[in-house]
PDB file of N, CA and C in Angstrom:
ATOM      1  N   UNK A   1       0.819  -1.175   0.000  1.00  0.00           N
ATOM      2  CA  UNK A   1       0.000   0.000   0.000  1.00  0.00           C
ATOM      3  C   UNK A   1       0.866   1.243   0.000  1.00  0.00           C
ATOM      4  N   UNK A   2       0.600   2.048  -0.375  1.00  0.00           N
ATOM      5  CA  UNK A   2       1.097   3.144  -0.863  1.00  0.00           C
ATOM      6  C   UNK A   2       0.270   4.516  -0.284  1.00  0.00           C
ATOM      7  N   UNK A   3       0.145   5.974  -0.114  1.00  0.00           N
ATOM      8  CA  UNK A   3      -0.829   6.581   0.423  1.00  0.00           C
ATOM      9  C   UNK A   3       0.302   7.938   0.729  1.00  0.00           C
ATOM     10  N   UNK A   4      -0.134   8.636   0.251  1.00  0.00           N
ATOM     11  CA  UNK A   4       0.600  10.422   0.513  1.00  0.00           C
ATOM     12  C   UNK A   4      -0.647  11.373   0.122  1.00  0.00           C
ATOM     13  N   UNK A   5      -0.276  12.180   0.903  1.00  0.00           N
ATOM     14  CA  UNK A   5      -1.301  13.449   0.963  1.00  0.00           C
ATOM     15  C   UNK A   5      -0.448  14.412  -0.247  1.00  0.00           C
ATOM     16  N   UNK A   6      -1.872  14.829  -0.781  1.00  0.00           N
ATOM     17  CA  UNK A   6      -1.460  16.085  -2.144  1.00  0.00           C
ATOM     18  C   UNK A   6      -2.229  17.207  -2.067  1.00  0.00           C
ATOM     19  N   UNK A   7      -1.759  17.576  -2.671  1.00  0.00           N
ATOM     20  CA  UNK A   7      -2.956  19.097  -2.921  1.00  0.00           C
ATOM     21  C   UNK A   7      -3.735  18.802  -4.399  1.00  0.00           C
ATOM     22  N   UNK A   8      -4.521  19.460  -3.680  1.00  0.00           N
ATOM     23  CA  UNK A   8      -5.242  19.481  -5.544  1.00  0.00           C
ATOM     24  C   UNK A   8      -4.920  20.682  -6.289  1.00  0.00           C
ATOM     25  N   UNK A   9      -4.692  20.917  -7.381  1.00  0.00           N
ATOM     26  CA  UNK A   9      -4.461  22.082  -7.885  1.00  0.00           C
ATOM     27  C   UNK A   9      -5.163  22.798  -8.368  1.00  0.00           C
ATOM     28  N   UNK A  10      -5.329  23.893  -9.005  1.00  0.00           N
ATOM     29  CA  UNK A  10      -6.650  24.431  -9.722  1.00  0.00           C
ATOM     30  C   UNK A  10      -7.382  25.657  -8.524  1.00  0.00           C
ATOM     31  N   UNK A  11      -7.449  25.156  -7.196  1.00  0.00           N
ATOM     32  CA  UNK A  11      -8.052  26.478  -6.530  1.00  0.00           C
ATOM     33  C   UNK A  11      -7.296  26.707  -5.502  1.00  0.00           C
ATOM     34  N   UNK A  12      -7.746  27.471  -5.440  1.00  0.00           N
ATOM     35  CA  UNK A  12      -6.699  28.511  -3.731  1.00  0.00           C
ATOM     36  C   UNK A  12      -7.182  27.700  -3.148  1.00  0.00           C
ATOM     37  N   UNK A  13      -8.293  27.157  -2.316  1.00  0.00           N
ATOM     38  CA  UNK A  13      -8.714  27.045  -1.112  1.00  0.00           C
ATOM     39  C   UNK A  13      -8.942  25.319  -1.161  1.00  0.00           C
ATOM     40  N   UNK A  14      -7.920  24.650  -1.604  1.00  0.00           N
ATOM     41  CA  UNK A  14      -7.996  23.243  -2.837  1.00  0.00           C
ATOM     42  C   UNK A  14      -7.667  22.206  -1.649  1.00  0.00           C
ATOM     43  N   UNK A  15      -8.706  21.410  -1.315  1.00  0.00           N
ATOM     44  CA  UNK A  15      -8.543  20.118  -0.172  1.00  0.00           C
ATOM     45  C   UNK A  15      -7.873  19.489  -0.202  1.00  0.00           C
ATOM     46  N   UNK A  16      -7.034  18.958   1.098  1.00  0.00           N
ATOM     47  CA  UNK A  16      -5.867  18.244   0.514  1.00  0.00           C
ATOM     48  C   UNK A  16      -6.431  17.277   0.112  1.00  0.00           C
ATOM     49  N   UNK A  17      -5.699  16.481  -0.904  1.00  0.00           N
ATOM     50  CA  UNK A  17      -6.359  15.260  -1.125  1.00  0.00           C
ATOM     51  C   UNK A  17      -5.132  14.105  -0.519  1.00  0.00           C
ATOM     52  N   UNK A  18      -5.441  12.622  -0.496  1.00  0.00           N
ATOM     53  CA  UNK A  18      -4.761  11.466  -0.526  1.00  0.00           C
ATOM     54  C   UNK A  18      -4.875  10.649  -1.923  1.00  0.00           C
ATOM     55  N   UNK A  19      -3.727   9.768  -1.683  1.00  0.00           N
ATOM     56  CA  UNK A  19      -3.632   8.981  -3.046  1.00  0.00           C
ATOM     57  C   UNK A  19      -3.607   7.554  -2.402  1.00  0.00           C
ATOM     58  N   UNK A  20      -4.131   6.091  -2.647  1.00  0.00           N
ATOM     59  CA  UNK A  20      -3.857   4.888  -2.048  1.00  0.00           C
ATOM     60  C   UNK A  20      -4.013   4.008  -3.885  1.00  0.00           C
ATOM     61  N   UNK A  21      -3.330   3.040  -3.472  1.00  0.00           N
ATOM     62  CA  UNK A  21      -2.928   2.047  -4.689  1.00  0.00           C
ATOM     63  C   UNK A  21      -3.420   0.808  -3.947  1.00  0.00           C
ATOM     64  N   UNK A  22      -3.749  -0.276  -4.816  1.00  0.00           N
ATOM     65  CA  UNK A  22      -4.443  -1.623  -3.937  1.00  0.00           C
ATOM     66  C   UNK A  22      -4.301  -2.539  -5.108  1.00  0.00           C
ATOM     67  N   UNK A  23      -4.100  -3.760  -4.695  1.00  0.00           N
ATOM     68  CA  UNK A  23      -4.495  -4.928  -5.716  1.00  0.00           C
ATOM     69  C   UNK A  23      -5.915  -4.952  -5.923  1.00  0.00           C
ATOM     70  N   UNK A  24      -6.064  -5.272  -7.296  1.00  0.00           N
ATOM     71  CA  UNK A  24      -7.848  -5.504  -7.888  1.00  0.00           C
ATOM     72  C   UNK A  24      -7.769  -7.159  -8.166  1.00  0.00           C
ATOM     73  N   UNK A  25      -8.308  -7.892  -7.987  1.00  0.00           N
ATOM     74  CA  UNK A  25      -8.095  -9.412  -8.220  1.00  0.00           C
ATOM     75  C   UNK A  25      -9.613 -10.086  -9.137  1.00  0.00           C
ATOM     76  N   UNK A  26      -9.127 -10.285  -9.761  1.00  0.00           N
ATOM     77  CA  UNK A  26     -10.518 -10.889 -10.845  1.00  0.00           C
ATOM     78  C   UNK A  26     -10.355 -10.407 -12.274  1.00  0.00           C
ATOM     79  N   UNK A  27      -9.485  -9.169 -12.893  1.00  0.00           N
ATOM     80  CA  UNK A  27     -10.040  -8.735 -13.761  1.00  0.00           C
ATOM     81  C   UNK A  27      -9.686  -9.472 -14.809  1.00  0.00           C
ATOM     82  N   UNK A  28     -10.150  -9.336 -16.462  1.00  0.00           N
ATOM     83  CA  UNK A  28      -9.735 -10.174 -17.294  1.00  0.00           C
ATOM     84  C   UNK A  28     -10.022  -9.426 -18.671  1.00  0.00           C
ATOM     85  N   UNK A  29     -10.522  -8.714 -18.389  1.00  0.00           N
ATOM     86  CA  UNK A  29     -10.884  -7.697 -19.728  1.00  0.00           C
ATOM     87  C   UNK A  29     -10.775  -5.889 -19.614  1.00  0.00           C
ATOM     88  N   UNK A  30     -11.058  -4.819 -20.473  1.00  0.00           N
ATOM     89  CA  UNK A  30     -11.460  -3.665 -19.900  1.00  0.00           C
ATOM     90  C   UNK A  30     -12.579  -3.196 -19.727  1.00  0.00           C
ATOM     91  N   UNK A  31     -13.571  -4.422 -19.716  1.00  0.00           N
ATOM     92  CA  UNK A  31     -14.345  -4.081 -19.203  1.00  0.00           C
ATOM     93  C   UNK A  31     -14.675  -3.946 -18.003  1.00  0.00           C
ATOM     94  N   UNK A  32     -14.082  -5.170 -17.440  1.00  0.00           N
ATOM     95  CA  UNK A  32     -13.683  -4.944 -16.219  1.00  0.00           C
ATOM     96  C   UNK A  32     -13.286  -3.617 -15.467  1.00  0.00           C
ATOM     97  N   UNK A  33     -12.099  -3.152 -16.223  1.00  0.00           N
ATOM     98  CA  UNK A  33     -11.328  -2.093 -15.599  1.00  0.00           C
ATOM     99  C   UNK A  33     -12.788  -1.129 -15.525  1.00  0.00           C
ATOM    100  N   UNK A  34     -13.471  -0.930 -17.085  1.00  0.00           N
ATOM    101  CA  UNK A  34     -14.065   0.174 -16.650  1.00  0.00           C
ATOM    102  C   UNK A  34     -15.362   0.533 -15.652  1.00  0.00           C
ATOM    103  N   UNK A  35     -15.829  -0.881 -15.377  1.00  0.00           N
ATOM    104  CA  UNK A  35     -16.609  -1.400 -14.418  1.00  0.00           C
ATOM    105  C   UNK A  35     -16.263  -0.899 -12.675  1.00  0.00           C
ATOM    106  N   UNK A  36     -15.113  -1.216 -12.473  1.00  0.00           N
ATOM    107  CA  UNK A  36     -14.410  -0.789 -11.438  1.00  0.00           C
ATOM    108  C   UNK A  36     -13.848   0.319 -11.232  1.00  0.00           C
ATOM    109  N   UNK A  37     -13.951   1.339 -12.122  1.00  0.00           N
ATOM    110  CA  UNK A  37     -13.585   2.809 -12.237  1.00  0.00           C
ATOM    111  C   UNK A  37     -14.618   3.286 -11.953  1.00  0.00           C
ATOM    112  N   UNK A  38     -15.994   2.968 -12.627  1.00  0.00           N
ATOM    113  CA  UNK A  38     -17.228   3.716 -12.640  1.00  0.00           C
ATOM    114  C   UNK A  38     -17.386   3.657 -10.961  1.00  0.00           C
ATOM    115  N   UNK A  39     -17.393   2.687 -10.124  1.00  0.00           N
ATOM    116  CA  UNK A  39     -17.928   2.299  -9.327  1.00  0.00           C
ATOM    117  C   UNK A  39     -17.305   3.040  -8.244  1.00  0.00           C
ATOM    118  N   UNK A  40     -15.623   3.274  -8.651  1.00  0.00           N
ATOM    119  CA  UNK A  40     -15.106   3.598  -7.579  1.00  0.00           C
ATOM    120  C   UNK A  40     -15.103   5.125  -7.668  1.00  0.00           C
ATOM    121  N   UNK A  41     -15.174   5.982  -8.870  1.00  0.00           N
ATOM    122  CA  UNK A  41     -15.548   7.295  -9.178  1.00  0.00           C
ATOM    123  C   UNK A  41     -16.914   8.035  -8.546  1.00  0.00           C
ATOM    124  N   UNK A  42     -17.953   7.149  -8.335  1.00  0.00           N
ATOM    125  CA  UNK A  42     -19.123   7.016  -7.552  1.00  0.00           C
ATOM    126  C   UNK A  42     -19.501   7.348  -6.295  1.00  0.00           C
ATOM    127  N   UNK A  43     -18.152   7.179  -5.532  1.00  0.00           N
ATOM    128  CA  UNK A  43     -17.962   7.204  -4.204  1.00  0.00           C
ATOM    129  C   UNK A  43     -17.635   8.858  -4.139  1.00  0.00           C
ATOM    130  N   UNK A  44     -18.474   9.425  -2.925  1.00  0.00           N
ATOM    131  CA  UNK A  44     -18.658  11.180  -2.821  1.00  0.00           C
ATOM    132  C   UNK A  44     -17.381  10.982  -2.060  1.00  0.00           C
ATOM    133  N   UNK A  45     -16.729  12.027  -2.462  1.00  0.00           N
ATOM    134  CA  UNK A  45     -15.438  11.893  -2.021  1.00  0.00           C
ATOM    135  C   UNK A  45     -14.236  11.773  -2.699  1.00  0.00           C
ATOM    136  N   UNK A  46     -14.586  10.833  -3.867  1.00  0.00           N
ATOM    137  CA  UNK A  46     -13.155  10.444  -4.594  1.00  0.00           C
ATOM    138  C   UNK A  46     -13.296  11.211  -5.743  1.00  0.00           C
ATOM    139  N   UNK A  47     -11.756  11.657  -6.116  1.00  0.00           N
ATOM    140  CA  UNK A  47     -11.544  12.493  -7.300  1.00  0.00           C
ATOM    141  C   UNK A  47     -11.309  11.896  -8.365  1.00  0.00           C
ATOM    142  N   UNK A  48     -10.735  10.694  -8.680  1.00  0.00           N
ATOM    143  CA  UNK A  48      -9.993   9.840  -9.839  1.00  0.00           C
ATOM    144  C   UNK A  48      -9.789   8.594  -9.067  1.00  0.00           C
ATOM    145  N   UNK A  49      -9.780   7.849 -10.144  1.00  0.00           N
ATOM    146  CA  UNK A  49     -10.198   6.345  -9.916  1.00  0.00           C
ATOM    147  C   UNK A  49      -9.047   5.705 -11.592  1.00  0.00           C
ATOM    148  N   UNK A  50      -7.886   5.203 -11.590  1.00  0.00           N
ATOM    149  CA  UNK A  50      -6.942   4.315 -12.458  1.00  0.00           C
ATOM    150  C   UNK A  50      -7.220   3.162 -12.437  1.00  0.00           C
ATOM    151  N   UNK A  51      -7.580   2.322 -12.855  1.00  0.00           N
ATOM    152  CA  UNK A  51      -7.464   0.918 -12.672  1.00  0.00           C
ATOM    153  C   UNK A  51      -6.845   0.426 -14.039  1.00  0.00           C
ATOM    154  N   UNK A  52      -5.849  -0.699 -13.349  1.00  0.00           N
ATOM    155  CA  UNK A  52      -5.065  -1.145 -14.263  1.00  0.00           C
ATOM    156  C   UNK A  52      -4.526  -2.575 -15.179  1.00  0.00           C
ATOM    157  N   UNK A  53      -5.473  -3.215 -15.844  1.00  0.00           N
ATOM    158  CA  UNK A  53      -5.192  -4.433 -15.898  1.00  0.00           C
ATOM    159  C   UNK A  53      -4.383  -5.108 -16.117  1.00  0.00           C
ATOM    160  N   UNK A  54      -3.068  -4.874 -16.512  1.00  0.00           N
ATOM    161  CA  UNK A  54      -2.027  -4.829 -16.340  1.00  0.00           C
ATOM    162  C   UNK A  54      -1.086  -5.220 -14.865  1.00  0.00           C
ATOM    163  N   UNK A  55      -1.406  -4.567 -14.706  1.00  0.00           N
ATOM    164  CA  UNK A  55      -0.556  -4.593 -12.917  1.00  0.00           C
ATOM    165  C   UNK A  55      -1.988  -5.095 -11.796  1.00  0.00           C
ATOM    166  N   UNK A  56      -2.904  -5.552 -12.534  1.00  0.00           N
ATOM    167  CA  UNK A  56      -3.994  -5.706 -11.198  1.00  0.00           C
ATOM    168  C   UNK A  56      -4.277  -4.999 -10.071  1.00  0.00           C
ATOM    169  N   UNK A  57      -4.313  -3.736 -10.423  1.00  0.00           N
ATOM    170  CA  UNK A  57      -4.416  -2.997  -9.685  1.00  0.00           C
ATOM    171  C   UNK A  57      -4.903  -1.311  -9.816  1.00  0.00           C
ATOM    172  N   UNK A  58      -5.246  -0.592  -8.410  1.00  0.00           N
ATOM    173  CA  UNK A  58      -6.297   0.654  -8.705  1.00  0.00           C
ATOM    174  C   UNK A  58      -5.759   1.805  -8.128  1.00  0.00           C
ATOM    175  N   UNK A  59      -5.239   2.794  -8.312  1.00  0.00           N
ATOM    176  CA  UNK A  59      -5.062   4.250  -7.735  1.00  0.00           C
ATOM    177  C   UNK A  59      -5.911   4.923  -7.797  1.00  0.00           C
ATOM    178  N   UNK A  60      -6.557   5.479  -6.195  1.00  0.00           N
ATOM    179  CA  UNK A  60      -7.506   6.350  -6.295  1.00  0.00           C
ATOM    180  C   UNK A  60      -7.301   7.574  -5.449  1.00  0.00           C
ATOM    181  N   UNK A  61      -7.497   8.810  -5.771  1.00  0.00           N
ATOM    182  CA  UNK A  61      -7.170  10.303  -5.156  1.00  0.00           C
ATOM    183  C   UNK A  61      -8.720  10.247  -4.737  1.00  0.00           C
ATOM    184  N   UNK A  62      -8.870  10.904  -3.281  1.00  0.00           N
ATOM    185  CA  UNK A  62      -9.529  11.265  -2.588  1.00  0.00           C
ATOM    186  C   UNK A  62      -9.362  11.722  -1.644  1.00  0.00           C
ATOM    187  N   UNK A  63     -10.702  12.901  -0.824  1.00  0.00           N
ATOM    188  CA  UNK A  63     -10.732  13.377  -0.012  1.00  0.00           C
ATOM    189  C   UNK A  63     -11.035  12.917   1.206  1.00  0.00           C
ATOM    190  N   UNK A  64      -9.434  12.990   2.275  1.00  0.00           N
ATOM    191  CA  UNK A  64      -9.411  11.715   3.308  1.00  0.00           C
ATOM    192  C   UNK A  64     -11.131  12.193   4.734  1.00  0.00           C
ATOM    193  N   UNK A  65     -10.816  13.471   4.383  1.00  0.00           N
ATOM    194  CA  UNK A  65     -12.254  13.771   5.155  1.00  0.00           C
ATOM    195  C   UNK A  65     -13.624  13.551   4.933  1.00  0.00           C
ATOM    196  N   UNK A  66     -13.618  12.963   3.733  1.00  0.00           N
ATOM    197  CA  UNK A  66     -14.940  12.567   3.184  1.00  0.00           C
ATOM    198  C   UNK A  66     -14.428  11.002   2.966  1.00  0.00           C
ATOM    199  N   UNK A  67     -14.014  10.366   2.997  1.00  0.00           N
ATOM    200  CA  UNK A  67     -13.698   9.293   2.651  1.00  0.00           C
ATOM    201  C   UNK A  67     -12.800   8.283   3.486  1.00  0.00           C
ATOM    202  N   UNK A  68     -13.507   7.473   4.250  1.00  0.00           N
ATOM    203  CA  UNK A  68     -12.890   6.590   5.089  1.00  0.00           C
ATOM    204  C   UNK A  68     -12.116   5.234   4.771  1.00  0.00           C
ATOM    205  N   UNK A  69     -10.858   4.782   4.729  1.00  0.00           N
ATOM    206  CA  UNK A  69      -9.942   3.644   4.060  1.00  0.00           C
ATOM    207  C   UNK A  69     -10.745   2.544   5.588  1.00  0.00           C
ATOM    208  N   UNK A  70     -11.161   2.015   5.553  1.00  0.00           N
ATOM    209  CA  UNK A  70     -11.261   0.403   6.824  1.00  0.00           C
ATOM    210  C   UNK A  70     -10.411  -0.514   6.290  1.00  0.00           C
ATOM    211  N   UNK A  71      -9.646  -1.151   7.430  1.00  0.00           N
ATOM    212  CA  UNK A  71      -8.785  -1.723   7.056  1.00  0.00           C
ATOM    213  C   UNK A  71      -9.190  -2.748   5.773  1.00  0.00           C
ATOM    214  N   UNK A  72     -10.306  -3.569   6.048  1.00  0.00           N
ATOM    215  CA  UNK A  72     -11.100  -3.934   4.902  1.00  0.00           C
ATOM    216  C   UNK A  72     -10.640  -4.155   3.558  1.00  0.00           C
ATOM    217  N   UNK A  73     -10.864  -2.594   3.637  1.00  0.00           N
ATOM    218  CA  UNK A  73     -11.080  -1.809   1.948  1.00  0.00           C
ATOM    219  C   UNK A  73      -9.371  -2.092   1.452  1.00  0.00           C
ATOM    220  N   UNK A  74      -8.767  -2.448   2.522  1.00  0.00           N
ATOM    221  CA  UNK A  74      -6.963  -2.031   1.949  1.00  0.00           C
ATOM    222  C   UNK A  74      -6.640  -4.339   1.402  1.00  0.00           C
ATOM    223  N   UNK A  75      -7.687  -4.835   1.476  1.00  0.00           N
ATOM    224  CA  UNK A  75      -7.877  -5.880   0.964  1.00  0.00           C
ATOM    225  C   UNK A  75      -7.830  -6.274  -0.532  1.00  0.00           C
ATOM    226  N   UNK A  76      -7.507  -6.820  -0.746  1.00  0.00           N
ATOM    227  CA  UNK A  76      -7.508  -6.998  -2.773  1.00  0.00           C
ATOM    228  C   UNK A  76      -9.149  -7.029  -2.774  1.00  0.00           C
ATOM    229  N   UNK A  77      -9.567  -6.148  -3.939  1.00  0.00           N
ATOM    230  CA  UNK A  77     -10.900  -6.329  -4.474  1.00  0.00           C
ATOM    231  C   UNK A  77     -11.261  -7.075  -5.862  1.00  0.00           C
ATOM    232  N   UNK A  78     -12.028  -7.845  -5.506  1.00  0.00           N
ATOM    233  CA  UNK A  78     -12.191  -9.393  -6.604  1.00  0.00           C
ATOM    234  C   UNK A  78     -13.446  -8.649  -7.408  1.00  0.00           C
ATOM    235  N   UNK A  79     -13.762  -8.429  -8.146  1.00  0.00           N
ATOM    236  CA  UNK A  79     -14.907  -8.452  -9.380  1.00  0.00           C
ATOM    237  C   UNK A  79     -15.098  -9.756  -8.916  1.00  0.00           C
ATOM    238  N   UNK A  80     -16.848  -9.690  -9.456  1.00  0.00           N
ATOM    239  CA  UNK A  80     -17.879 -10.300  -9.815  1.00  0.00           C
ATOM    240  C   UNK A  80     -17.469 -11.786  -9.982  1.00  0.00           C
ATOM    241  N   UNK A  81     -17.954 -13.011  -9.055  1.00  0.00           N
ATOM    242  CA  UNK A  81     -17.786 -13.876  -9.872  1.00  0.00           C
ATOM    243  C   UNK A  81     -17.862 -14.146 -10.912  1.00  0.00           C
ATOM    244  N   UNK A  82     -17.160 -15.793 -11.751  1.00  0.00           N
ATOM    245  CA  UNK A  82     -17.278 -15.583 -13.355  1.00  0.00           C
ATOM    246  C   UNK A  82     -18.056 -17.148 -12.769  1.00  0.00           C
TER     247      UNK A  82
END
């Protein structure tokens, strides 16, 4: 896991944001990927959502005050059974 605080750029008064990286486990297509972007873009709070099928895995920027990590969540996330 990975995780540093940034700024956002663009406004003066610009929230910090965080960045966290995670294994995604299941994927097999881009559809996938884009399945798991939509979903995670969804979440009030998050700014950007990468997912990568390639490396199995997701970088997402968000706002750590709106947005709570449970240890949980720092778990590999499996798509949908096949």
């Amino acid at each position: 896991m990975t995780g540093s605080s940034e700024r956002h750029t663009g406004q003066a008064d610009a929230t910090p944001l965080a960045s966290v990286r995670f294994p995604v486990e299941g994927m097999t297509c881009a559809s996938c990927v884009n399945r798991i972007e939509r979903y995670l873009t969804k979440v009030e709070g998050v700014e950007s959502a990468n997912v990568n099928l390639a490396t199995d895995s997701a970088s997402v920027r968000y706002d750590p005050s709106a947005v709570r990590l449970e240890d949980s969540a720092r778990q590999p996330v499996s798509t949908a059974p096949r």
